[in-house]
Protein backbone atom coordinates (compact mmCIF):
# COMPACT_ATOMS: atom_id res chain seq x y z
CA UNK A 1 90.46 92.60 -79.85
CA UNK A 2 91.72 95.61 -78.53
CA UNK A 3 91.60 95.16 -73.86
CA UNK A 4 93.79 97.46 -72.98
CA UNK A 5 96.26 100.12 -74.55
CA UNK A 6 98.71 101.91 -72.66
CA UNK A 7 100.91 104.67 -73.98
CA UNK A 8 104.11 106.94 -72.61
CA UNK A 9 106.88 108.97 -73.55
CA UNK A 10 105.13 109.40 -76.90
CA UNK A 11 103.93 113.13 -77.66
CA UNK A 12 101.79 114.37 -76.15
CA UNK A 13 101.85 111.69 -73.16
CA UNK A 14 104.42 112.76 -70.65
CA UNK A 15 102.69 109.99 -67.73
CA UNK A 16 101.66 107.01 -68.50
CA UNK A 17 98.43 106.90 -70.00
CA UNK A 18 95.78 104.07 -70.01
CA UNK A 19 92.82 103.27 -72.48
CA UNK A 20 91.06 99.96 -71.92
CA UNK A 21 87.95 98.32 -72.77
CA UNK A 22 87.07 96.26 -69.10
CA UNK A 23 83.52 97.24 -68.09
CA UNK A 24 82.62 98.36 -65.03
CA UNK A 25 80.05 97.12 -62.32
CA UNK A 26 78.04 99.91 -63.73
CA UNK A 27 74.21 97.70 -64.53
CA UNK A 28 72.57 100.61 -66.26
CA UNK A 29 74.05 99.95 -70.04
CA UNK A 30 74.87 96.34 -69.83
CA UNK A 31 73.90 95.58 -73.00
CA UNK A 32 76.87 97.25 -74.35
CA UNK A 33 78.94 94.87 -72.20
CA UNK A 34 80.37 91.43 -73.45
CA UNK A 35 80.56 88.83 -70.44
CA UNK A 36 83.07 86.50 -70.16
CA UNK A 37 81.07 82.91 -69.64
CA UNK A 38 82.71 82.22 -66.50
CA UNK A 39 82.54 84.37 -63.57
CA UNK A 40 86.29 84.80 -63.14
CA UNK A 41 86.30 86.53 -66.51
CA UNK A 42 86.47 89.91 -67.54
CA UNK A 43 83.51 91.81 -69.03
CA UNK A 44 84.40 93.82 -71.84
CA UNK A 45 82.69 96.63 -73.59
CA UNK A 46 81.48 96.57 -76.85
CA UNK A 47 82.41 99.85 -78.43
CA UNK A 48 83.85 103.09 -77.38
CA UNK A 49 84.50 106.52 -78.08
CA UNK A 50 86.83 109.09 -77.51
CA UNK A 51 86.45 112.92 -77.31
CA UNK A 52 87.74 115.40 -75.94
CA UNK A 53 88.76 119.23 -76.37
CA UNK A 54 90.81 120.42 -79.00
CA UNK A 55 94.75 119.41 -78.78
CA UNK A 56 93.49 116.88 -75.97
CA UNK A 57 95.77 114.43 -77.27
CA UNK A 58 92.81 112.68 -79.21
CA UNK A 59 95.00 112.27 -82.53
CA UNK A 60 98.44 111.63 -80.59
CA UNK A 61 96.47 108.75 -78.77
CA UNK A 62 95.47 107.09 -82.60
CA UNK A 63 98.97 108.08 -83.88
CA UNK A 64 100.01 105.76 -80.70
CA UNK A 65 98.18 102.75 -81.49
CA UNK A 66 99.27 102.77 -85.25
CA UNK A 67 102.92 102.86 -83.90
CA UNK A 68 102.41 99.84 -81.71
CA UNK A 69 100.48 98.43 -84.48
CA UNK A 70 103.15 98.53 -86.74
CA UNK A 71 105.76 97.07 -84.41
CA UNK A 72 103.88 94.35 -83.69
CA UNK A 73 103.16 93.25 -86.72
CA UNK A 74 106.38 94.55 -89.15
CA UNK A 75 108.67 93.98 -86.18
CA UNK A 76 111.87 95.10 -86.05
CA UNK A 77 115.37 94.18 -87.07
CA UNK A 78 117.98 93.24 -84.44
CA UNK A 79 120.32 96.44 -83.11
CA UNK A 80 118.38 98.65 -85.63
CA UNK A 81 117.40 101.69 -84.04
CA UNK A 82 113.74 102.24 -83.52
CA UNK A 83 112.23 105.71 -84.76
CA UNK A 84 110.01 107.18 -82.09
CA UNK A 85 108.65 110.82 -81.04
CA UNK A 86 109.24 111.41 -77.21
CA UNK A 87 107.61 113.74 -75.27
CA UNK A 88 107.63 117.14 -76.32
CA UNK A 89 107.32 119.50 -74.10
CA UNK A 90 109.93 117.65 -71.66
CA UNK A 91 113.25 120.36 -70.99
CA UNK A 92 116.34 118.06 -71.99
């Protein structure tokens, strides 16, 4: 289960960028939240969604995730160089 995602130098995303899944205190909706069954637990959120305007960074955030996907679960060899896409619009 996805809690929390956070993404940088990767882009689109200049600053570091969060995306997590902890509810809020919000009481309205809480049937879309998950509590933990002790009280020092976190409450998560069942689903979400993301939107957002055209070239919002929608796309570069799921492009993101599949990169840290893929490290974490094809790894990587020892002193092999690891093939990322920085920030773009940064002046070198």
């Amino acid at each position: 289960m996805l809690i929390r995602f956070t993404v940088e130098n990767f882009l689109s995303f200049n600053k570091r960028t969060d995306f997590n899944m902890i509810a809020s205190d919000e009481i309205r909706h809480s049937h879309h939240v998950v509590k933990g069954i002790s009280e020092n637990e976190i409450s998560l959120l069942r689903s979400s969604v993301i939107y957002g305007a055209n070239a919002s960074g929608k796309s570069n955030l799921m492009k993101a995730m599949a990169f840290a996907r893929e490290f974490v679960v094809e790894s990587v060899e020892k002193r092999k160089a690891v093939k990322i896409e920085p920030f773009r619009l940064e002046k070198s």
